[in-house]
C-alpha atoms as a PDB file:
ATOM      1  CA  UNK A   1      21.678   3.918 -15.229  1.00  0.00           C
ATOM      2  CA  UNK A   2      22.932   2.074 -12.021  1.00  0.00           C
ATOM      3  CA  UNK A   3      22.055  -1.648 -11.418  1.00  0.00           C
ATOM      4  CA  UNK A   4      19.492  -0.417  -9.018  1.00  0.00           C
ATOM      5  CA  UNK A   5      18.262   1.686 -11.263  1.00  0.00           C
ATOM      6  CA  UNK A   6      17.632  -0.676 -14.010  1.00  0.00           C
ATOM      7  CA  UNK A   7      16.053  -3.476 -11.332  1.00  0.00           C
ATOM      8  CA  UNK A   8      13.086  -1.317  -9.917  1.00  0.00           C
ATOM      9  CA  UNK A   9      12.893   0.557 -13.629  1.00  0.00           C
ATOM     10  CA  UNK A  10      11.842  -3.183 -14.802  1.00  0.00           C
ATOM     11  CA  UNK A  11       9.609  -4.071 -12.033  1.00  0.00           C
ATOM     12  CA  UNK A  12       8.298  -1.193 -11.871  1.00  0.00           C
ATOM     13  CA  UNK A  13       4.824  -1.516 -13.913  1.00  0.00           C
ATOM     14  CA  UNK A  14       4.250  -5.198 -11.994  1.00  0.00           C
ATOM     15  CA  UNK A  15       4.834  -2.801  -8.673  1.00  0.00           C
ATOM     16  CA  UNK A  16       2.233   0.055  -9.784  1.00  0.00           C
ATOM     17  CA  UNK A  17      -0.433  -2.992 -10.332  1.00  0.00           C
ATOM     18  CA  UNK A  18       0.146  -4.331  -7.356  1.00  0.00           C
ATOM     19  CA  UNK A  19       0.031  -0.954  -5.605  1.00  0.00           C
ATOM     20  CA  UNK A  20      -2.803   0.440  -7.543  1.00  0.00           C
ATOM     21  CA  UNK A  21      -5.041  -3.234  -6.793  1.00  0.00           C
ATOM     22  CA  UNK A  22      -4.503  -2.701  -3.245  1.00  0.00           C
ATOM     23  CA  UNK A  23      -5.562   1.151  -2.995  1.00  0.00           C
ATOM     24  CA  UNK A  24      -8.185   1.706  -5.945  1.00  0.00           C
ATOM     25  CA  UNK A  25      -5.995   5.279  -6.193  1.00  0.00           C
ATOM     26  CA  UNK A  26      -3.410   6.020  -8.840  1.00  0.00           C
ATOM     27  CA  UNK A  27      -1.714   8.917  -6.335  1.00  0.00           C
ATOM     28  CA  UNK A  28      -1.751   6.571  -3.336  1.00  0.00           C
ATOM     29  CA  UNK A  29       0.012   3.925  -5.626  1.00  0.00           C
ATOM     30  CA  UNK A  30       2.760   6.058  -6.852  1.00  0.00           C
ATOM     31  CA  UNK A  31       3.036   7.040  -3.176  1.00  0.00           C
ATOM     32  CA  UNK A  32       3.946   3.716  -2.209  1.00  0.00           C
ATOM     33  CA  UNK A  33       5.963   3.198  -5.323  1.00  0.00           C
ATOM     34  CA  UNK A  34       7.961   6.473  -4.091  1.00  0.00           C
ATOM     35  CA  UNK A  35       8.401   4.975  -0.665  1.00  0.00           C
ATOM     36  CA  UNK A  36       9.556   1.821  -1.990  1.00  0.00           C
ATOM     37  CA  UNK A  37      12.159   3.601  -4.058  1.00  0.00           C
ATOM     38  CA  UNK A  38      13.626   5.239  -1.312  1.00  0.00           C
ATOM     39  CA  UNK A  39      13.626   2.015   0.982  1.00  0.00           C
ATOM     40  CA  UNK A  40      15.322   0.254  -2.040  1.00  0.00           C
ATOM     41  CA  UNK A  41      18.090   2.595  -2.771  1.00  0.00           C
ATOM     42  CA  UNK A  42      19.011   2.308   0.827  1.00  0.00           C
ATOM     43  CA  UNK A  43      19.121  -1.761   1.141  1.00  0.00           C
ATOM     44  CA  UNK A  44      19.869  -3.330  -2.897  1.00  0.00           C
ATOM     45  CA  UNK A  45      23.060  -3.850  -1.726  1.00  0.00           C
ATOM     46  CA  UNK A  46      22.173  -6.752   0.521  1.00  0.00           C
ATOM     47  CA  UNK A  47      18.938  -7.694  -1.388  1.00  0.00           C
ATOM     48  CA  UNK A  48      19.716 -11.566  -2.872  1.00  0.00           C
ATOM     49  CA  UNK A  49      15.904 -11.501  -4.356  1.00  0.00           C
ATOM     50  CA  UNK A  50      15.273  -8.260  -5.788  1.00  0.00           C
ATOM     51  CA  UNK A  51      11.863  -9.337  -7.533  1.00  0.00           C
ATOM     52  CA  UNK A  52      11.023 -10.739  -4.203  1.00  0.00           C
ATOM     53  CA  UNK A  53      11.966  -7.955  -1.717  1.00  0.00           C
ATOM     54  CA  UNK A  54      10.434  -5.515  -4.198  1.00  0.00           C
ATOM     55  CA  UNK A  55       6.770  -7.164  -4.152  1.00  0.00           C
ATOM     56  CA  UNK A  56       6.938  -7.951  -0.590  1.00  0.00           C
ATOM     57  CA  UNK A  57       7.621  -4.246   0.265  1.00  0.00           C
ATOM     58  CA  UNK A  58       5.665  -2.792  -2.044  1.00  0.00           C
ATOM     59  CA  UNK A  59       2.364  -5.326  -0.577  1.00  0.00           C
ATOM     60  CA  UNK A  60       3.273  -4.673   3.267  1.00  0.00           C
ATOM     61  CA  UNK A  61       3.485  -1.267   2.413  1.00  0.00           C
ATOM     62  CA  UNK A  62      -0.166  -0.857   0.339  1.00  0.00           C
ATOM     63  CA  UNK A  63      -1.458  -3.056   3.176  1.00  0.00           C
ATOM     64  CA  UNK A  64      -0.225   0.034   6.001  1.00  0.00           C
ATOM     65  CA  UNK A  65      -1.503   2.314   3.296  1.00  0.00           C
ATOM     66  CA  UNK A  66      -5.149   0.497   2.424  1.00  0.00           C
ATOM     67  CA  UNK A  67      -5.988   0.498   6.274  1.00  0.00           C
ATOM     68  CA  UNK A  68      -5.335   3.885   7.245  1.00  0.00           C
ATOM     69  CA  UNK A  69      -7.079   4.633   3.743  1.00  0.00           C
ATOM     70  CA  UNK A  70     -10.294   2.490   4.873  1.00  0.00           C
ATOM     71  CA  UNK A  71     -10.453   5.019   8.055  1.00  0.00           C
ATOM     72  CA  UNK A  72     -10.460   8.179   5.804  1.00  0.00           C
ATOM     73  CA  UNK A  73     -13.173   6.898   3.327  1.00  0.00           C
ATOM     74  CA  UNK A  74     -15.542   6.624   6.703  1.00  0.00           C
ATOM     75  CA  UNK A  75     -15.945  10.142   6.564  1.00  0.00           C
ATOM     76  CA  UNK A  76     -15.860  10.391   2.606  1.00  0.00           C
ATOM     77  CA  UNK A  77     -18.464  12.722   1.445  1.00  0.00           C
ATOM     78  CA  UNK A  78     -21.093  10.274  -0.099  1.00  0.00           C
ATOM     79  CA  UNK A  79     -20.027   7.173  -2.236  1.00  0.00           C
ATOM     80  CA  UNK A  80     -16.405   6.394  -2.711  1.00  0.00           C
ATOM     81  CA  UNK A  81     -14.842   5.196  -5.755  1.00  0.00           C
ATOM     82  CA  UNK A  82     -11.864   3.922  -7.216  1.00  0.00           C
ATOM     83  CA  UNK A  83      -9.675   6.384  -9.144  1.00  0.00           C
ATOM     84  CA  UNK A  84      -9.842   5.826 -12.855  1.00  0.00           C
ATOM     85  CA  UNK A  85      -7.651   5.063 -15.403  1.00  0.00           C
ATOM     86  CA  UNK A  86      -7.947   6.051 -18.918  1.00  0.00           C
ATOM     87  CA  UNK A  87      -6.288   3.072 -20.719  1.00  0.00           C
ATOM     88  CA  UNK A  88      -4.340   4.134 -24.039  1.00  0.00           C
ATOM     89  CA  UNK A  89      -5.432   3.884 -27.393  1.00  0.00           C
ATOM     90  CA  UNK A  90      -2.503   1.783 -28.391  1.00  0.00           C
ATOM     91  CA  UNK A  91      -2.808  -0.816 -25.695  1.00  0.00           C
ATOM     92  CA  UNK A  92      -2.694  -4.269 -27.408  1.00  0.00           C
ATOM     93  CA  UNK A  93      -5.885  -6.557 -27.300  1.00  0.00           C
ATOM     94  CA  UNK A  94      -4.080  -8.918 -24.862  1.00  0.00           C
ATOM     95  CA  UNK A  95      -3.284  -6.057 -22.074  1.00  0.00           C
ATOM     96  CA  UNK A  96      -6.780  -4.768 -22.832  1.00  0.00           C
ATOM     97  CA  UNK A  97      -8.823  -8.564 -22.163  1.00  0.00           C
ATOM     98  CA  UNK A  98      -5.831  -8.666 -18.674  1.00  0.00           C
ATOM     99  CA  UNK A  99      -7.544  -5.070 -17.789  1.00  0.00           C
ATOM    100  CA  UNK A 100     -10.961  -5.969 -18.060  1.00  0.00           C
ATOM    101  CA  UNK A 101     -10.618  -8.583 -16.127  1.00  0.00           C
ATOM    102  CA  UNK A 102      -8.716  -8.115 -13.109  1.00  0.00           C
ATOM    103  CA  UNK A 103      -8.629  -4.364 -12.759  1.00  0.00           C
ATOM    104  CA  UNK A 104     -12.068  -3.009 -13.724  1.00  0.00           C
ATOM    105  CA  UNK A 105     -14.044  -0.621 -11.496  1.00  0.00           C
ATOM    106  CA  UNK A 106     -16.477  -2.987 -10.590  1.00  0.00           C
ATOM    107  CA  UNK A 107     -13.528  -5.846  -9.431  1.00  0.00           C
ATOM    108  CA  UNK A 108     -11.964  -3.567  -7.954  1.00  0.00           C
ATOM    109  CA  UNK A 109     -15.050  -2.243  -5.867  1.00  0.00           C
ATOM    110  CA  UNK A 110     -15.537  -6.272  -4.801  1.00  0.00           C
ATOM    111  CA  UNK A 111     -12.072  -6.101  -3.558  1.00  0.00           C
ATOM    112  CA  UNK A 112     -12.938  -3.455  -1.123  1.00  0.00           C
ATOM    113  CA  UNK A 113     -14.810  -5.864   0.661  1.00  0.00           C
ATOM    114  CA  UNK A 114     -11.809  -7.865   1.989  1.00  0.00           C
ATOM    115  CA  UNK A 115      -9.260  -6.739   4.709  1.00  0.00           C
ATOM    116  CA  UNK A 116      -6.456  -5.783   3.330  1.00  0.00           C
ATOM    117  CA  UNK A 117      -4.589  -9.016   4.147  1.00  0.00           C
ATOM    118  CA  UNK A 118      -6.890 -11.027   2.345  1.00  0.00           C
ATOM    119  CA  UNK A 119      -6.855  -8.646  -0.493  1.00  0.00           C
ATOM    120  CA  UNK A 120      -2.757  -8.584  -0.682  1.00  0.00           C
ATOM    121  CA  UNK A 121      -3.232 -12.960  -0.704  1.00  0.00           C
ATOM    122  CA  UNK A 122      -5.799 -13.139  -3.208  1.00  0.00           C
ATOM    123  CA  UNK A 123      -4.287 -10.622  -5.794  1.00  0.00           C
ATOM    124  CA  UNK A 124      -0.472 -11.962  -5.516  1.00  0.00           C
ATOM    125  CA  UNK A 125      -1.718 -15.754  -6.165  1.00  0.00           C
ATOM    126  CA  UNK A 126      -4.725 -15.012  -8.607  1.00  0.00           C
ATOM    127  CA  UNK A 127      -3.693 -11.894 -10.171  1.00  0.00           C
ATOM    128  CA  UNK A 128       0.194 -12.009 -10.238  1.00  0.00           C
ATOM    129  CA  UNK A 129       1.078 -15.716  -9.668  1.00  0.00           C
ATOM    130  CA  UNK A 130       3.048 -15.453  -6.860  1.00  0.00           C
ATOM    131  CA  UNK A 131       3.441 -18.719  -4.815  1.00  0.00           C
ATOM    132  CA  UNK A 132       2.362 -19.679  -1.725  1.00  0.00           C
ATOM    133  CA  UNK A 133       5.233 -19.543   0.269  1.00  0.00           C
ATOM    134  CA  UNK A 134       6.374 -15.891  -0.893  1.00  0.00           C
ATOM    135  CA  UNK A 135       2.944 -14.789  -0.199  1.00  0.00           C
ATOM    136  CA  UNK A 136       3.697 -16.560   3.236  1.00  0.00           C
ATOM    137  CA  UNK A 137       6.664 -14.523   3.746  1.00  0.00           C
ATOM    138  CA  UNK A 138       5.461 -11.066   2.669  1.00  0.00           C
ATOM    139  CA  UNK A 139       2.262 -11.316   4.924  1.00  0.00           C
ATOM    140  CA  UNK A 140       3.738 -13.418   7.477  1.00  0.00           C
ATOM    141  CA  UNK A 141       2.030 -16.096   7.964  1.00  0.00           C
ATOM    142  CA  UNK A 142       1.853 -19.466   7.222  1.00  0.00           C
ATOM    143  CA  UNK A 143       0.994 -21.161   4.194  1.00  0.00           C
ATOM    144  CA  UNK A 144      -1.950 -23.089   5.061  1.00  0.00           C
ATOM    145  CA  UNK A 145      -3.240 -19.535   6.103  1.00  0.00           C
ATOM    146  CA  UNK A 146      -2.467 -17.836   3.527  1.00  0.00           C
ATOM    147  CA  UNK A 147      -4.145 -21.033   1.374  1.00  0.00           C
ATOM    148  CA  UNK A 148      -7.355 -20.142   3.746  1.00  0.00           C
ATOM    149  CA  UNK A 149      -7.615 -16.359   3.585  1.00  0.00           C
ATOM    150  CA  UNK A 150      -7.275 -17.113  -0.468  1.00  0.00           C
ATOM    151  CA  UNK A 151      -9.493 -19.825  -1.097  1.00  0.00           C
ATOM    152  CA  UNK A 152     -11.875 -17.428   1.354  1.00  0.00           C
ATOM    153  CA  UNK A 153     -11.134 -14.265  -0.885  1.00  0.00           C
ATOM    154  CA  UNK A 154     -11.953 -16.417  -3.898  1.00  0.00           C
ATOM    155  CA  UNK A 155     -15.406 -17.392  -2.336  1.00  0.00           C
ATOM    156  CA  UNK A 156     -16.040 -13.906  -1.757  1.00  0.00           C
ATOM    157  CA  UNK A 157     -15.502 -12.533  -5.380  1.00  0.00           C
ATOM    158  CA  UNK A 158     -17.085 -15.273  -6.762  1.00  0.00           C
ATOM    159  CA  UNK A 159     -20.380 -15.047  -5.363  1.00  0.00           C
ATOM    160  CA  UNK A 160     -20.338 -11.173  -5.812  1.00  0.00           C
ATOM    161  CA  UNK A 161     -19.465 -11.104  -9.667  1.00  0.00           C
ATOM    162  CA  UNK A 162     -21.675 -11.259 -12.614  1.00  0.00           C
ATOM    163  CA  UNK A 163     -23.087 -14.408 -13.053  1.00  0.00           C
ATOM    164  CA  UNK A 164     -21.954 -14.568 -16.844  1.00  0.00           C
ATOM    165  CA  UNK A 165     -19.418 -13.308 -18.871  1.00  0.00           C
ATOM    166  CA  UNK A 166     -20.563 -10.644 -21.726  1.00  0.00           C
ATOM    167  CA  UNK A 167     -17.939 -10.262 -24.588  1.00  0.00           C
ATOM    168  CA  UNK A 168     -15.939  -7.305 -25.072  1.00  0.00           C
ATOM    169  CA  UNK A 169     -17.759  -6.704 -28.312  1.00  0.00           C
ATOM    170  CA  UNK A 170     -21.408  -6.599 -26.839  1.00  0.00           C
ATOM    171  CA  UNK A 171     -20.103  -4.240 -24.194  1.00  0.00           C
ATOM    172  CA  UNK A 172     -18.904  -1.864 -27.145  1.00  0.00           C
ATOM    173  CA  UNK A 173     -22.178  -1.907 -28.795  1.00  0.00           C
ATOM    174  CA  UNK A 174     -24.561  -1.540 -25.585  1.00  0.00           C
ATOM    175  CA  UNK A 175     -21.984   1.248 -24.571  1.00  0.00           C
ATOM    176  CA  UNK A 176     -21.716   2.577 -28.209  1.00  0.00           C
ATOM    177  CA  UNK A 177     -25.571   2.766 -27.948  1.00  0.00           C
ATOM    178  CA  UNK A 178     -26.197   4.576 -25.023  1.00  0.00           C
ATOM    179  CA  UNK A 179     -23.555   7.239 -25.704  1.00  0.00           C
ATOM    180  CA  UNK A 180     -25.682   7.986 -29.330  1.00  0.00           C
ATOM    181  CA  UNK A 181     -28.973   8.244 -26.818  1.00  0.00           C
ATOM    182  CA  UNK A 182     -27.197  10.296 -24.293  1.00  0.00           C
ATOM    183  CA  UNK A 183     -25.899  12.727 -26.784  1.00  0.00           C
ATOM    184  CA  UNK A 184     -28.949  12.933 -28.442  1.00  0.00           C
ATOM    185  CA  UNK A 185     -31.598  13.177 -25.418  1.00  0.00           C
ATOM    186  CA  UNK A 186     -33.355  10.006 -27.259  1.00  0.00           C
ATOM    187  CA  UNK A 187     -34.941   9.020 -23.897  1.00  0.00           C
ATOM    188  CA  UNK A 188     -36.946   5.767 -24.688  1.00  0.00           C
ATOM    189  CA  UNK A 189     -33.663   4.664 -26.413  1.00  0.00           C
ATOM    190  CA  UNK A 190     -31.540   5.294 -22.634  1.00  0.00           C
ATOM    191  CA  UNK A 191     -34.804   3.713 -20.879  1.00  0.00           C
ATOM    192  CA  UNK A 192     -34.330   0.490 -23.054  1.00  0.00           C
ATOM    193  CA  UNK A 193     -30.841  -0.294 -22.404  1.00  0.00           C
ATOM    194  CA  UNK A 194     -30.780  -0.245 -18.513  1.00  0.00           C
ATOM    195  CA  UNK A 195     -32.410  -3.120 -16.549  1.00  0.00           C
ATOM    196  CA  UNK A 196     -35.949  -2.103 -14.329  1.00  0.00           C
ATOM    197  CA  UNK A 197     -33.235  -2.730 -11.512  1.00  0.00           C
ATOM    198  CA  UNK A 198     -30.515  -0.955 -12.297  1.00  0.00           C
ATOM    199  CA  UNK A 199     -28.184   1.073  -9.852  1.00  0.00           C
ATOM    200  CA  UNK A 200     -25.894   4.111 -10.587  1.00  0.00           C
ATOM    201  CA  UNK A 201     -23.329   5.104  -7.736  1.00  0.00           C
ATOM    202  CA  UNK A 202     -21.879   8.518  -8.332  1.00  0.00           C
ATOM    203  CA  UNK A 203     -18.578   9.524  -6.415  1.00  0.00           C
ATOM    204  CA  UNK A 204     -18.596  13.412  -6.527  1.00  0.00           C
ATOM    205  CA  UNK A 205     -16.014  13.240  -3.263  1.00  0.00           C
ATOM    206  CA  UNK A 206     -17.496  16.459  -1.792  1.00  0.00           C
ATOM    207  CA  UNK A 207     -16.121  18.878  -4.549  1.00  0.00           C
ATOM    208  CA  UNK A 208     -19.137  18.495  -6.823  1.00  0.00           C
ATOM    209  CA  UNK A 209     -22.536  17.760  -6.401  1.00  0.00           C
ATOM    210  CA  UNK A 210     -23.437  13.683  -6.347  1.00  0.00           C
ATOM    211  CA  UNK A 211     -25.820  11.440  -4.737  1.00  0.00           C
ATOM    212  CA  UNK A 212     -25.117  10.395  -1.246  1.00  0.00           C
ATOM    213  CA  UNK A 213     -26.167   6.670  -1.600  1.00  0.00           C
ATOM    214  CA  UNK A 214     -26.916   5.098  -4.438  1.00  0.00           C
ATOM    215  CA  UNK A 215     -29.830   5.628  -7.290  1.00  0.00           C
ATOM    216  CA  UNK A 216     -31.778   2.560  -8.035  1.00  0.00           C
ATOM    217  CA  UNK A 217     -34.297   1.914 -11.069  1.00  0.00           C
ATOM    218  CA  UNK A 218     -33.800   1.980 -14.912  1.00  0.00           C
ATOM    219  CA  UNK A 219     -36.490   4.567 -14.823  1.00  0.00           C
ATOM    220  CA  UNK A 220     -35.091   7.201 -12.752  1.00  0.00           C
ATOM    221  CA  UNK A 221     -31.397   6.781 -14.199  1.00  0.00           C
ATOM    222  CA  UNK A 222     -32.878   7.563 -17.796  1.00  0.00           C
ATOM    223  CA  UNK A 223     -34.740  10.704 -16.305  1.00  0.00           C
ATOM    224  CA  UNK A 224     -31.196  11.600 -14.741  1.00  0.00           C
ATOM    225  CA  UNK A 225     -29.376  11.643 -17.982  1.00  0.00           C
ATOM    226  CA  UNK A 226     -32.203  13.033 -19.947  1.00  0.00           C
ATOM    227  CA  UNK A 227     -32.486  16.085 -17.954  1.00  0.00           C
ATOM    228  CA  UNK A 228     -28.657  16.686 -18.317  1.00  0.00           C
ATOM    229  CA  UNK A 229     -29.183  16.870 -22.104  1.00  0.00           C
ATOM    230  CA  UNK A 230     -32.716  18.904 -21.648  1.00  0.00           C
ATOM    231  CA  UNK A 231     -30.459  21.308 -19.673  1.00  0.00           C
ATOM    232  CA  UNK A 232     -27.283  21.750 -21.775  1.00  0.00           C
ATOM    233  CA  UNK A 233     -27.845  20.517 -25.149  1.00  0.00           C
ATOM    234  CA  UNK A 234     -25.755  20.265 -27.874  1.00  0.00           C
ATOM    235  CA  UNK A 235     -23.257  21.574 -24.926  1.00  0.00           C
ATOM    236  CA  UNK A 236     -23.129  17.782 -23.567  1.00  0.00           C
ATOM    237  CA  UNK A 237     -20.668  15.830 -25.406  1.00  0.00           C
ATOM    238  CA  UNK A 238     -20.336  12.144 -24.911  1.00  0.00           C
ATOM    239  CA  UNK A 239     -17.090   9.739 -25.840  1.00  0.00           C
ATOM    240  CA  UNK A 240     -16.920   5.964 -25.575  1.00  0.00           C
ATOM    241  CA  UNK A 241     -13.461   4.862 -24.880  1.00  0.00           C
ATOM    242  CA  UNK A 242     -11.576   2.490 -22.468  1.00  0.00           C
ATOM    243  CA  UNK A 243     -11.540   2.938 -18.760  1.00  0.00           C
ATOM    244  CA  UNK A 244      -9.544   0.577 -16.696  1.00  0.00           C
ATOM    245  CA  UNK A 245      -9.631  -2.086 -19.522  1.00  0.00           C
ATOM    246  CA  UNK A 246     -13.097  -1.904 -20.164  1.00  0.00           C
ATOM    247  CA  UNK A 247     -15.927   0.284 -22.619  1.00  0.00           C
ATOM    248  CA  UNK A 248     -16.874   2.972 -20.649  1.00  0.00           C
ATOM    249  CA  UNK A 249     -18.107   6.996 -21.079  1.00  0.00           C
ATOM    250  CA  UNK A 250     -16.536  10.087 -20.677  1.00  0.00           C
ATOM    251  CA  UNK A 251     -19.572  13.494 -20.494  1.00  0.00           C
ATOM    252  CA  UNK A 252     -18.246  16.601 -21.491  1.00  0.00           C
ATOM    253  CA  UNK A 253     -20.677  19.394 -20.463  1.00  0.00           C
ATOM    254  CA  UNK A 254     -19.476  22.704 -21.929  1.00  0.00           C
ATOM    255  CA  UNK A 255     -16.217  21.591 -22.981  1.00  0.00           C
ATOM    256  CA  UNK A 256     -15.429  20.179 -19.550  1.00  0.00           C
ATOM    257  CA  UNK A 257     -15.081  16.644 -18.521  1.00  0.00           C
ATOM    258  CA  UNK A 258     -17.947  16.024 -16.280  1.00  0.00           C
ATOM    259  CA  UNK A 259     -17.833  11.995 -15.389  1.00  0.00           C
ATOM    260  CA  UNK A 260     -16.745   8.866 -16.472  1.00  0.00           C
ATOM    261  CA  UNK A 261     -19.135   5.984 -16.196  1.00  0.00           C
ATOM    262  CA  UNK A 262     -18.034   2.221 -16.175  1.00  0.00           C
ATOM    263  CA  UNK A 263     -20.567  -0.392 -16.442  1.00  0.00           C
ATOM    264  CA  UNK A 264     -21.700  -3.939 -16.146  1.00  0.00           C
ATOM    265  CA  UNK A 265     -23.894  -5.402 -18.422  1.00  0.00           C
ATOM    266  CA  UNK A 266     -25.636  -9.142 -18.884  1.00  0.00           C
ATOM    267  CA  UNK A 267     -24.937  -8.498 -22.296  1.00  0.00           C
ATOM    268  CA  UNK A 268     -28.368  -6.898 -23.675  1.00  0.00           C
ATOM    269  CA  UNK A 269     -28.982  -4.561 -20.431  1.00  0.00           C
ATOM    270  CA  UNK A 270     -26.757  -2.274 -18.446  1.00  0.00           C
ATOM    271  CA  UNK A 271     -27.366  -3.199 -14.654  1.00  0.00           C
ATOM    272  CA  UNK A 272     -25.269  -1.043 -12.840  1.00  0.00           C
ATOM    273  CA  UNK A 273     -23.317   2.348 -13.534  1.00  0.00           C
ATOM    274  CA  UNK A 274     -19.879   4.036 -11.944  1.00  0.00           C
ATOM    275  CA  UNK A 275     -19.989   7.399 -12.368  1.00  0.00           C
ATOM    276  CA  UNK A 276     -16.767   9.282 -11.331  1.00  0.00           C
ATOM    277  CA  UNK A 277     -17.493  13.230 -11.234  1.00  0.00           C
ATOM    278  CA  UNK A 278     -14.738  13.716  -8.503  1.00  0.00           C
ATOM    279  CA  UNK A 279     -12.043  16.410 -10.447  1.00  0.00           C
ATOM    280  CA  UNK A 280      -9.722  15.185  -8.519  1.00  0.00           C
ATOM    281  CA  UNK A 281      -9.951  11.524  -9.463  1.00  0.00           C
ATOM    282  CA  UNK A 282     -10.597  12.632 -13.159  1.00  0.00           C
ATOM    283  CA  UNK A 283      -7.671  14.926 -13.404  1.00  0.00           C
ATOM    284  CA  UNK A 284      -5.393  12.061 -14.545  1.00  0.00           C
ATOM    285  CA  UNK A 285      -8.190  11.564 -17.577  1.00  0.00           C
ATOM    286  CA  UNK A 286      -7.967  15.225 -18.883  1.00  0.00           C
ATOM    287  CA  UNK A 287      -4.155  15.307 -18.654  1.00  0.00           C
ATOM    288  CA  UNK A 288      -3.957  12.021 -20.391  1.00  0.00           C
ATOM    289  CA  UNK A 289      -5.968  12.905 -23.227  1.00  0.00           C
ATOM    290  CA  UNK A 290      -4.838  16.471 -23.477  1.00  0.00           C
ATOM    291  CA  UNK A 291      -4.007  16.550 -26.847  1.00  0.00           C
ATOM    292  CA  UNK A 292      -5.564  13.079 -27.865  1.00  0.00           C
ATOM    293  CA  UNK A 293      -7.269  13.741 -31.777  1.00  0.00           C
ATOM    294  CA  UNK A 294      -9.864  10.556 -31.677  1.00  0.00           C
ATOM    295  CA  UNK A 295      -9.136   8.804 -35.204  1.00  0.00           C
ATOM    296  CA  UNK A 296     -11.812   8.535 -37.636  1.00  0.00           C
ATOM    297  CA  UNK A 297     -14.740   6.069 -37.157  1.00  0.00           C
ATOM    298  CA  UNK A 298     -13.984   6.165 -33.075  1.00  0.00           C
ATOM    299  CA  UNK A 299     -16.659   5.976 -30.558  1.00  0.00           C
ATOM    300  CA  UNK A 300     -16.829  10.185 -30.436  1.00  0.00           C
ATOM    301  CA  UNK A 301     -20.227  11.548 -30.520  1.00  0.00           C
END
């Protein structure tokens, strides 16, 4: 393995996070990383920062990438989401708690809210420690701007996340709960756990049926996820496991992945629901766990 080689190999992971932060899209990260590759093959030789040029490319490059991106998803069929990552079964507790927190559907669905600028400033100083005057460099600016569209950014986040944090463990048990009441049809059970005003926003991308804008009331969620079982059966199939850091559910329907729902919770109530049913955007999912025997005692029902 060349020099080169061996650099971006070691980088690479902090690259794909970067990449993957900025686009919400697995494919459009390795895309970048690809592009980066090529670019860095042609100019290590007179790179005297690798770990520098590296993150600065690979940021200027998502940031060319997120805004032709934010074009496209104008005329996305109904609700876009971030693509999803199943997150392995052997992760360690400590890459699981980083997940959760800076990488979950929901964060990353606040970060779609900044231009991409702002979004490249706030996740290289909050989420990756870089300093203010590479971030300077890479965006080009100064660093009492790049201090502003931060401290902005940070505002912004802020005021959008959940006022409290719920530990990982309650999230397990409300999730564990609702996948035993969704498997089993027990309706009142699904009513209880969701919140009189809670939202569900299903990305079907225009390859399978979802709703255009979002659905809003505990109420008519439950009836949406009873009639699924009223219609299939023992043919629906539900498995609690880790999305993007965090408890989430994969539905099988008929031996088919069907969605993966994220969530956020206060803790007793589950307020608002992801729902992936996009194939594309699950594909990564079935090929992942191709093959993946769930242990004993796991969250399969």
């Amino acid at each position: 393995m060349s020099d080169a080689t061996a650099t971006f190999s070691a980088l690479r992971s902090r690259l794909h996070g970067i990449a993957y932060r900025m686009l919400g899209s697995v494919a459009e990260a390795e895309d970048v990383l690809q592009d980066i590759w090529l670019s860095w093959n042609a100019d290590c030789d007179t790179v005297e920062h690798a770990e520098a040029w590296l993150v600065a490319a690979t940021t200027r490059r998502a940031i060319d990438r997120l805004r032709a991106a934010k074009a496209r998803r104008e005329d996305y069929v109904g609700i876009w989401l971030p693509e999803p990552v199943w997150t392995d079964e052997g992760a360690s507790p400590e890459d699981l708690s980083e997940l959760a927190d800076d990488v979950s559907v929901a964060f990353l669905l606040l970060l779609e809210r900044l231009s991409p600028e702002a979004r490249a400033a706030f996740l290289l100083r909050e989420v990756f420690d870089v300093d203010y005057a590479e971030i300077a460099r890479t965006l080009g600016k100064t660093e009492a701007a790049c201090r502003q569209l931060v401290h902005r950014a940070k505002d912004q986040v802020r005021e959008d996340q959940p006022a409290r944090y719920v530990p990982q463990d309650a999230q397990r048990e409300l999730v564990r709960r609702l996948a035993d009441a969704m498997a089993s049809g027990d309706f009142p059970a699904i009513r209880s756990m969701l919140a009189e005003d809670a939202e569900l926003r299903g990305d079907g991308g225009g390859k399978v049926t979802s709703f255009p804008k979002p659905m809003l009331g505990g109420q008519r969620i439950a009836q949406v996820f009873y009639a699924a079982h009223l219609r299939y059966g023992a043919d629906v199939e539900v498995r609690a496991t880790r999305i993007n850091g965090e408890w989430a559910l994969l539905r099988y329907i008929q031996g088919h992945l069907e969605s993966a729902m994220t969530f956020t919770t206060d803790g007793s109530t589950i307020r608002r629901i992801h729902a992936q049913r996009n194939p594309d955007k699950l594909a990564r999912i079935v090929s992942g766990m191709r093959g993946f025997a769930l242990p004993a005692g796991a969250l399969s029902l």
